[in-house]
PDB file of N, CA and C in Angstrom:
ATOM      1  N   UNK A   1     154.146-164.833-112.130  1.00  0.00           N
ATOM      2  CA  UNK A   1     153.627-163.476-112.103  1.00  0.00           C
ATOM      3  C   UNK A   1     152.409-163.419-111.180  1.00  0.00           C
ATOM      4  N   UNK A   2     152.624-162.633-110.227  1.00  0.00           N
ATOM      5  CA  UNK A   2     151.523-162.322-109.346  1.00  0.00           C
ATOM      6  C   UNK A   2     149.881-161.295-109.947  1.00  0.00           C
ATOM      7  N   UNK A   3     149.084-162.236-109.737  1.00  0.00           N
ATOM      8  CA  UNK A   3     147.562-161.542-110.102  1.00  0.00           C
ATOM      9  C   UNK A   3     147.435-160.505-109.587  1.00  0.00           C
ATOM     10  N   UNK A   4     147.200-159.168-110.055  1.00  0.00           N
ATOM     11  CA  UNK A   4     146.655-157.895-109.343  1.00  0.00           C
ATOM     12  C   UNK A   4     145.563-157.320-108.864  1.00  0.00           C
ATOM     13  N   UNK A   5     144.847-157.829-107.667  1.00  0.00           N
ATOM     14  CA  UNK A   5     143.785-157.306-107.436  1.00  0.00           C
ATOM     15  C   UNK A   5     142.749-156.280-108.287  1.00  0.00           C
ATOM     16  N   UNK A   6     141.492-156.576-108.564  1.00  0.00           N
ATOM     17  CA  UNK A   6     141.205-155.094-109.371  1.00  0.00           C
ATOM     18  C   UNK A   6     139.821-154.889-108.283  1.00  0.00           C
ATOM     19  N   UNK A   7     139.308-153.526-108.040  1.00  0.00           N
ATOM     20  CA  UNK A   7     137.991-153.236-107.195  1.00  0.00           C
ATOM     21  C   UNK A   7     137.545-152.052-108.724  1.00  0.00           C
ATOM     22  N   UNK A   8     136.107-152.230-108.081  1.00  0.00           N
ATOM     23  CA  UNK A   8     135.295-151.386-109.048  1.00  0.00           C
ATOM     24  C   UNK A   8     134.936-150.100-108.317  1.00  0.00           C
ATOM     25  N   UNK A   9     135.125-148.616-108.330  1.00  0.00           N
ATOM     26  CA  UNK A   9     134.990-147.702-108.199  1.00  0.00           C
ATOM     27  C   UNK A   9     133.431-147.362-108.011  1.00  0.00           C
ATOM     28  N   UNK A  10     133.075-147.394-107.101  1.00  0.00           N
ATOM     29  CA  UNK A  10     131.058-146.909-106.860  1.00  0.00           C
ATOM     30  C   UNK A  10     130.829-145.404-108.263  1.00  0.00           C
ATOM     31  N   UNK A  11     131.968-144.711-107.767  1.00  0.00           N
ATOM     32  CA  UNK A  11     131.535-143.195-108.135  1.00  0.00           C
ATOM     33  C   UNK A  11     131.942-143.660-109.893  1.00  0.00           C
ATOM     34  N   UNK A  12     133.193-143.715-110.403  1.00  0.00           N
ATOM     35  CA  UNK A  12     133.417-143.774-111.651  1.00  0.00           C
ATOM     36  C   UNK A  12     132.658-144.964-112.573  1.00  0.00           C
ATOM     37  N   UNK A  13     132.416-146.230-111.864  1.00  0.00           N
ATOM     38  CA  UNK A  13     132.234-147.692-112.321  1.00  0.00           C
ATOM     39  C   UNK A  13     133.465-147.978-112.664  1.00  0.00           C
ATOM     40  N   UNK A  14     134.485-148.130-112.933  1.00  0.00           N
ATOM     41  CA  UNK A  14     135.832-148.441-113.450  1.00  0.00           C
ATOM     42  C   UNK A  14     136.160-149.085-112.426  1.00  0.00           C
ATOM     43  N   UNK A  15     136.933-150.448-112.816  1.00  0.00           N
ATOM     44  CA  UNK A  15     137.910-150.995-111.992  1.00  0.00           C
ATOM     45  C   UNK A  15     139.046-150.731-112.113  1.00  0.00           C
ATOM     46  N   UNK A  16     140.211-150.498-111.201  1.00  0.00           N
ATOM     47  CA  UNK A  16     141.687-150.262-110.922  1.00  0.00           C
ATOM     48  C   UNK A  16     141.896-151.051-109.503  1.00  0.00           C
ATOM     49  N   UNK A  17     143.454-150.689-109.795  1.00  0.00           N
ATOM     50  CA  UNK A  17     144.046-152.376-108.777  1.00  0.00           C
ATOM     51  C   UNK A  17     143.591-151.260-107.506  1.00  0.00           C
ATOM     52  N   UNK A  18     143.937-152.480-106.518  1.00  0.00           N
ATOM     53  CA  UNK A  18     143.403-151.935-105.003  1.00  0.00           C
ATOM     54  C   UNK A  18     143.929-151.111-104.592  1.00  0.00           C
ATOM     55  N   UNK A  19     145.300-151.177-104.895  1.00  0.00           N
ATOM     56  CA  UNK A  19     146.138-150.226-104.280  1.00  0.00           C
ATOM     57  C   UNK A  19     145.701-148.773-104.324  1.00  0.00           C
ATOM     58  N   UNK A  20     145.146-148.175-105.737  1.00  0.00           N
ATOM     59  CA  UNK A  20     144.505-146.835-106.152  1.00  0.00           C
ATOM     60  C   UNK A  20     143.272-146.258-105.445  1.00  0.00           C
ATOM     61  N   UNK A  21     142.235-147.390-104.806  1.00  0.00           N
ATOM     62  CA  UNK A  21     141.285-146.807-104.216  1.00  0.00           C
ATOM     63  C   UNK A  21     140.946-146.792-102.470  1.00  0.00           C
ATOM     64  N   UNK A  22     140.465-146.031-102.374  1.00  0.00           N
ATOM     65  CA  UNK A  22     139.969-145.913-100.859  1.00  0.00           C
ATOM     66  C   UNK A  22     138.838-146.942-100.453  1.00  0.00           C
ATOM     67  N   UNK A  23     139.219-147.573 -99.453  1.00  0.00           N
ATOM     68  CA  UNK A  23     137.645-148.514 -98.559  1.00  0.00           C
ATOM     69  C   UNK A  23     136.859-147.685 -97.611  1.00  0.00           C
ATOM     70  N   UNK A  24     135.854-147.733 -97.993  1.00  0.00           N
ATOM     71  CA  UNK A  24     135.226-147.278 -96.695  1.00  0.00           C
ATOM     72  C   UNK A  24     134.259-148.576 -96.180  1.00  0.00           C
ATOM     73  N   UNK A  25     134.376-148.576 -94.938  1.00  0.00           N
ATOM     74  CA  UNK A  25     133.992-150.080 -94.577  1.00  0.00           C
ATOM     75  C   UNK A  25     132.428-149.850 -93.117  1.00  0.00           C
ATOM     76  N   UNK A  26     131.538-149.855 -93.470  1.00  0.00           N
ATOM     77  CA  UNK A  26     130.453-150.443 -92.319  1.00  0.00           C
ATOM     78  C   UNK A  26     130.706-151.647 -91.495  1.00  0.00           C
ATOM     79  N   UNK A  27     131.664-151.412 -90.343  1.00  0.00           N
ATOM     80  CA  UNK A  27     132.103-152.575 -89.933  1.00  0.00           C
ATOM     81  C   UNK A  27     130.208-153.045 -88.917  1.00  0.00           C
ATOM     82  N   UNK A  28     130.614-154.018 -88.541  1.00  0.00           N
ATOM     83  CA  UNK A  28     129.392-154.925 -87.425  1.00  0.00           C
ATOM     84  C   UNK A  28     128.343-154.324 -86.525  1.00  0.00           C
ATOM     85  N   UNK A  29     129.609-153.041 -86.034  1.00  0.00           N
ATOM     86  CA  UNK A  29     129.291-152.431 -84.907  1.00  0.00           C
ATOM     87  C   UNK A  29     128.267-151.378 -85.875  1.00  0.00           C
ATOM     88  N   UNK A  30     127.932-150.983 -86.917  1.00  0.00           N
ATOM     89  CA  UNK A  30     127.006-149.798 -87.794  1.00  0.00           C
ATOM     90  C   UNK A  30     127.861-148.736 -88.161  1.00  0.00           C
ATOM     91  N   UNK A  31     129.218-148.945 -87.478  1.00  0.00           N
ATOM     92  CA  UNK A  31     129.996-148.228 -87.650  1.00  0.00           C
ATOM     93  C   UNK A  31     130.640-147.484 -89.373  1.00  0.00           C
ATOM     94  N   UNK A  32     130.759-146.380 -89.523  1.00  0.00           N
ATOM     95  CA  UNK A  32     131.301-146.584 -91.015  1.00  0.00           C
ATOM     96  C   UNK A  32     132.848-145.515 -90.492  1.00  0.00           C
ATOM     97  N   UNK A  33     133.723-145.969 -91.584  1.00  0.00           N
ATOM     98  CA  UNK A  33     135.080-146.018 -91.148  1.00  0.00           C
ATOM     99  C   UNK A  33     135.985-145.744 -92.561  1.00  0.00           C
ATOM    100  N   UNK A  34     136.733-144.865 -92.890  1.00  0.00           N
ATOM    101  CA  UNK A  34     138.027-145.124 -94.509  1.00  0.00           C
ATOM    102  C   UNK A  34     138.899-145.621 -93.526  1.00  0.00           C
ATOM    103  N   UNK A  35     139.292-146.878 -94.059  1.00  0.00           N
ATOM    104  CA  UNK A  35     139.983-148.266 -93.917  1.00  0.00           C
ATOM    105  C   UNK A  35     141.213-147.660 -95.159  1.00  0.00           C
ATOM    106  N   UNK A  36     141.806-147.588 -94.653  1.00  0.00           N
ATOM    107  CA  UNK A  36     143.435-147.241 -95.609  1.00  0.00           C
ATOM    108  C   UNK A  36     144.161-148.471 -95.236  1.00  0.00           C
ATOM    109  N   UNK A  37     144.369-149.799 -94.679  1.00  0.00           N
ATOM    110  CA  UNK A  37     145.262-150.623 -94.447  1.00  0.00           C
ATOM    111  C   UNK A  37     144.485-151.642 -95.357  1.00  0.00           C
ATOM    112  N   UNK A  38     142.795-151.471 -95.544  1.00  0.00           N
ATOM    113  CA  UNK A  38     142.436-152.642 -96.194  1.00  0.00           C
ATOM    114  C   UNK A  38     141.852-153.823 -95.547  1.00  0.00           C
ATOM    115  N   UNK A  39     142.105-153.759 -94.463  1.00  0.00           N
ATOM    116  CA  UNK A  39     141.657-155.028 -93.735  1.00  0.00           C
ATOM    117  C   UNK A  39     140.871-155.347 -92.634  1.00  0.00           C
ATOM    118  N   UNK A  40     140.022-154.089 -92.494  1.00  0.00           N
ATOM    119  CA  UNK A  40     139.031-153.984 -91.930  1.00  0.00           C
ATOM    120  C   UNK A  40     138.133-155.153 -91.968  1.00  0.00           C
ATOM    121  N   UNK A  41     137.225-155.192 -90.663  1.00  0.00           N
ATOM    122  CA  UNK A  41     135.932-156.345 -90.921  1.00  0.00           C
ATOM    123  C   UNK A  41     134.520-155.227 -91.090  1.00  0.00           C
ATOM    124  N   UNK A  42     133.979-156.088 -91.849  1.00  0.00           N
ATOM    125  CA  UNK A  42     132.495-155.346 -92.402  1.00  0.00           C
ATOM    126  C   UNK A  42     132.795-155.506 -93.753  1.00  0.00           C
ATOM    127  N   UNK A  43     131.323-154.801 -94.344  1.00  0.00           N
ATOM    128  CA  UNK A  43     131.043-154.139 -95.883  1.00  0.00           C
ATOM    129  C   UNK A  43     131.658-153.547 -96.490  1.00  0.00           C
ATOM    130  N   UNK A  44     132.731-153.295 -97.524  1.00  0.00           N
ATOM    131  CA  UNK A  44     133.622-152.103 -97.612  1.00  0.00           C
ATOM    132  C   UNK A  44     132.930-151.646 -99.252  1.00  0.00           C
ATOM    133  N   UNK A  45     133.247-150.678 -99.660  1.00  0.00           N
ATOM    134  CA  UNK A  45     132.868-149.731-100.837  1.00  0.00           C
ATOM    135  C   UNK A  45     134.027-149.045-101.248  1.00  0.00           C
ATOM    136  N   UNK A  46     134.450-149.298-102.524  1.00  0.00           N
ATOM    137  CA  UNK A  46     135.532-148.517-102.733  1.00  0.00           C
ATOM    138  C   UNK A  46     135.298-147.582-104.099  1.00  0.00           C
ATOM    139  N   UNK A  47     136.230-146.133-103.760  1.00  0.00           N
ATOM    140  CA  UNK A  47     136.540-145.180-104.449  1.00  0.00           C
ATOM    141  C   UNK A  47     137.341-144.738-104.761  1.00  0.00           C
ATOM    142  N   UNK A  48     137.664-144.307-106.181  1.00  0.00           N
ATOM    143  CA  UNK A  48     139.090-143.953-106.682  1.00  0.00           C
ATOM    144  C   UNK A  48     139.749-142.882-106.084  1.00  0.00           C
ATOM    145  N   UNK A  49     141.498-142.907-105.937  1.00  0.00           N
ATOM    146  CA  UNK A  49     141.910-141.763-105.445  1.00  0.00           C
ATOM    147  C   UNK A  49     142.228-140.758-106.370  1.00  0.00           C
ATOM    148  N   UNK A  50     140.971-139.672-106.066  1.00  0.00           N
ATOM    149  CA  UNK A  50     141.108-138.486-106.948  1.00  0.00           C
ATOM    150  C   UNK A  50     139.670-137.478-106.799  1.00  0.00           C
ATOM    151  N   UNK A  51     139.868-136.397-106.615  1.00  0.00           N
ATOM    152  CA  UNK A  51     139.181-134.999-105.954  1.00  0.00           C
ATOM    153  C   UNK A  51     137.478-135.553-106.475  1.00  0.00           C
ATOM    154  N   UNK A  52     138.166-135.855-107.852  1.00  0.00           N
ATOM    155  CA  UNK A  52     136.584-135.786-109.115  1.00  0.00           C
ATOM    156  C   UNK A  52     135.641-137.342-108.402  1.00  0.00           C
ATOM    157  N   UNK A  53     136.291-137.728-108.300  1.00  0.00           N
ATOM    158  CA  UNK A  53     135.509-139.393-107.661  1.00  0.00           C
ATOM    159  C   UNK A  53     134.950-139.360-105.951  1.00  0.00           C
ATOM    160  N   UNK A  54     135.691-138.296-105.473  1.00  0.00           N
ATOM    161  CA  UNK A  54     134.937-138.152-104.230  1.00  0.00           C
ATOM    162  C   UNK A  54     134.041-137.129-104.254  1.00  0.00           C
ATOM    163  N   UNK A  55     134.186-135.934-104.870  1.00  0.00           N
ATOM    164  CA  UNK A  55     132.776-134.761-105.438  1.00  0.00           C
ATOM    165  C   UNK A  55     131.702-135.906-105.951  1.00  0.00           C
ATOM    166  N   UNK A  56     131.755-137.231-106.966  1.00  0.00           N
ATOM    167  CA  UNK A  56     130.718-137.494-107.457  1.00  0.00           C
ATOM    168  C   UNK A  56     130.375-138.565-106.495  1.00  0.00           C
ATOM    169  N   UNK A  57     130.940-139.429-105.458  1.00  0.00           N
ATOM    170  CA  UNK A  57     130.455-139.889-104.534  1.00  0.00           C
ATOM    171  C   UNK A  57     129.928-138.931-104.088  1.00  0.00           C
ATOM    172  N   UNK A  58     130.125-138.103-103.619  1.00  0.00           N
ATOM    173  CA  UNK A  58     129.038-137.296-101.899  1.00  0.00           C
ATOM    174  C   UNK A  58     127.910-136.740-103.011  1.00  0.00           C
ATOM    175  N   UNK A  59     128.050-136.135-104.318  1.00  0.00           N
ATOM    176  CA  UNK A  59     126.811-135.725-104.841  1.00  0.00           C
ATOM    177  C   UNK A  59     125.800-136.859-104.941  1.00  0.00           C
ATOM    178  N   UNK A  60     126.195-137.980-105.788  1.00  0.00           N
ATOM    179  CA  UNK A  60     125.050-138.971-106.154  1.00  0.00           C
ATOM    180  C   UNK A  60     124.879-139.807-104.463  1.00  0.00           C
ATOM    181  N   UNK A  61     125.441-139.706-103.536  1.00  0.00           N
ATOM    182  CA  UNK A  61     125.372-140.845-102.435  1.00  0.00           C
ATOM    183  C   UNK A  61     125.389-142.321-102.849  1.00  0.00           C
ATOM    184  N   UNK A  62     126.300-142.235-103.530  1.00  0.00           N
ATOM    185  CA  UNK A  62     126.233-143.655-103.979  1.00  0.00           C
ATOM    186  C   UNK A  62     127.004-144.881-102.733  1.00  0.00           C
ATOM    187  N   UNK A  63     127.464-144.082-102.050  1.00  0.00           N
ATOM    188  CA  UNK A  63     128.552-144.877-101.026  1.00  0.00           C
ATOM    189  C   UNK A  63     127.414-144.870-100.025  1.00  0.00           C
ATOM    190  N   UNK A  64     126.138-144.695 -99.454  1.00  0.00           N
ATOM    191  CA  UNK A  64     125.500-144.820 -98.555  1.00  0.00           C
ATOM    192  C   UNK A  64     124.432-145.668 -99.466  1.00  0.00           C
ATOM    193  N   UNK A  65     124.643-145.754-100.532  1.00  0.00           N
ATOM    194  CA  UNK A  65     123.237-146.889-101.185  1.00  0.00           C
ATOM    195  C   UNK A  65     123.884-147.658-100.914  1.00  0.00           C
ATOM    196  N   UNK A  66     125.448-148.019-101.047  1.00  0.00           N
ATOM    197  CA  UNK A  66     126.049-149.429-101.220  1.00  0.00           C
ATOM    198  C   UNK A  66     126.166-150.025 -99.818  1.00  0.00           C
ATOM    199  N   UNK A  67     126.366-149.031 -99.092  1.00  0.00           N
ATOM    200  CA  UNK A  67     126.617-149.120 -97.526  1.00  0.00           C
ATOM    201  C   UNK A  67     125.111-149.511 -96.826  1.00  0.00           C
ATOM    202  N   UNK A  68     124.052-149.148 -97.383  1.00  0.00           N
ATOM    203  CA  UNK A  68     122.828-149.006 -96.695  1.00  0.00           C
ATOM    204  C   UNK A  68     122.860-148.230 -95.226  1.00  0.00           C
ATOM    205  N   UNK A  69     123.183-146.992 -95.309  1.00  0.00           N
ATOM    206  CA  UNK A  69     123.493-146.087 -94.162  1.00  0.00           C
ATOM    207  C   UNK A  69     123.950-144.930 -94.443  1.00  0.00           C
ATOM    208  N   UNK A  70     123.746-144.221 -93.385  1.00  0.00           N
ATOM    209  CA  UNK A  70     123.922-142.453 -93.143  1.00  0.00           C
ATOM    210  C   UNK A  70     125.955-142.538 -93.745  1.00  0.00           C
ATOM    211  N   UNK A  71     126.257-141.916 -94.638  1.00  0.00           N
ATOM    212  CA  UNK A  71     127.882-141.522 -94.556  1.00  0.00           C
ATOM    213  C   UNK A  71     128.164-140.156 -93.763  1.00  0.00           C
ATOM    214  N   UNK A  72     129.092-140.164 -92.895  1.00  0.00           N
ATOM    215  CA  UNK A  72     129.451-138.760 -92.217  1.00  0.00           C
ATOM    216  C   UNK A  72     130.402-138.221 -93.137  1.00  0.00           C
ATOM    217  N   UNK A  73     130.162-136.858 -93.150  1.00  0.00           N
ATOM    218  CA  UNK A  73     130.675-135.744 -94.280  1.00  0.00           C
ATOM    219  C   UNK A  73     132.023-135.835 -93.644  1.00  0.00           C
ATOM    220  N   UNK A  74     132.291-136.375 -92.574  1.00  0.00           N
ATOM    221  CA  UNK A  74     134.033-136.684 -92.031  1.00  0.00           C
ATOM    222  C   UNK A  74     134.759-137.692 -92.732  1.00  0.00           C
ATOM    223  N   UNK A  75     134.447-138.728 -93.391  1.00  0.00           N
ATOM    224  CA  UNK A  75     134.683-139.403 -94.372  1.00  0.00           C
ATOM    225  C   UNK A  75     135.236-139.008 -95.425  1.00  0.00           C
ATOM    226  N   UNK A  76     134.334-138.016 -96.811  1.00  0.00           N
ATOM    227  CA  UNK A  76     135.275-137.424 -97.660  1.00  0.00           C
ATOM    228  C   UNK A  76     135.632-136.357 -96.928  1.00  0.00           C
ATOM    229  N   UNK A  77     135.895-135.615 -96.540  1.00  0.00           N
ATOM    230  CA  UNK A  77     137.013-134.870 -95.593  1.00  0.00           C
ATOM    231  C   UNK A  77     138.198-135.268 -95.641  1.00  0.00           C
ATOM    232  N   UNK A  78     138.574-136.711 -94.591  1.00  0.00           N
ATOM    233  CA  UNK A  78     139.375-137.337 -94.727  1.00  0.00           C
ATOM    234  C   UNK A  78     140.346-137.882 -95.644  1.00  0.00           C
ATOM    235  N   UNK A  79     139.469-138.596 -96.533  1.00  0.00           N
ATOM    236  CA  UNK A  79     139.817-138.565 -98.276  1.00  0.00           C
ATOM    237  C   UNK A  79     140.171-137.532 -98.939  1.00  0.00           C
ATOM    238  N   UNK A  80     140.230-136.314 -98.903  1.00  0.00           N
ATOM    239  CA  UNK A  80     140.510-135.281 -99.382  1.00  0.00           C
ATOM    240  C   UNK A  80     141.629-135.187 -98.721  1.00  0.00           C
ATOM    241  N   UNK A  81     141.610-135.103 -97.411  1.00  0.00           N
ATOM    242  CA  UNK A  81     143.145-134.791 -96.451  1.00  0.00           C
ATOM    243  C   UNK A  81     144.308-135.744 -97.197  1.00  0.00           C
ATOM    244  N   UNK A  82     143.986-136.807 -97.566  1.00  0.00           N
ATOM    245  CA  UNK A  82     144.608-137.687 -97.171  1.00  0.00           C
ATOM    246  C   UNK A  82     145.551-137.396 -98.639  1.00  0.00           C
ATOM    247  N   UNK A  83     144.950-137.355 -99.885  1.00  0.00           N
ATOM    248  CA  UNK A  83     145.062-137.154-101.154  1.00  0.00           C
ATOM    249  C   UNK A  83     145.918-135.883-101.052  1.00  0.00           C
ATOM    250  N   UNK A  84     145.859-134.847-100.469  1.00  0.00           N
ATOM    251  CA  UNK A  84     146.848-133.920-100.390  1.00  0.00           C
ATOM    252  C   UNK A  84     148.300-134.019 -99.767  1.00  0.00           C
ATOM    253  N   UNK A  85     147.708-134.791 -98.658  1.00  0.00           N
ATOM    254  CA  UNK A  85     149.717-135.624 -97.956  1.00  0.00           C
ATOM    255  C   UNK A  85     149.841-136.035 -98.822  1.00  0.00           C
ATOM    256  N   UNK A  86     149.680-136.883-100.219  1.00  0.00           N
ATOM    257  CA  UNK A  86     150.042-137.601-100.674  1.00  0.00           C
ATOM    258  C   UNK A  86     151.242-137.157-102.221  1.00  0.00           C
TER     259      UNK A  86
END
């Protein structure tokens, strides 16, 4: 039986397997980036997929404490887009 990854959610604290949450990753370059393949290089921060976990990321900024950096409001944007294709 294969082990299932688990990540801890910044916004909720809860861990769920990887597959459920979004990375957002500060790669080398200062760059910050949502990494949907996972395998980005840099810092990554992850958040659950769901409307309520990205409202309480961008309110508390908890993804720019973890990141130590500015987050662009294009980020949850994205996350939001993305959650609706889905």
């Amino acid at each position: 039986m294969k082990k299932i990854p688990l990540r801890r959610c910044l916004a909720t604290n809860t861990s769920y397997p990887k597959q459920e949450l979004f990375r957002v990753v500060k790669t080398p370059d200062n760059e910050v980036i949502l990494d949907i393949s996972g395998k980005a290089n840099g810092r990554g921060a992850y958040i659950y997929m769901s409307e309520e976990a990205i409202e309480k990321a961008k309110k508390t900024n908890c993804l720019g404490k973890a990141l130590e950096c500015e987050i662009p409001a294009t980020i949850y944007e994205r996350m939001s887009k993305y959650l609706k294709m889905k």
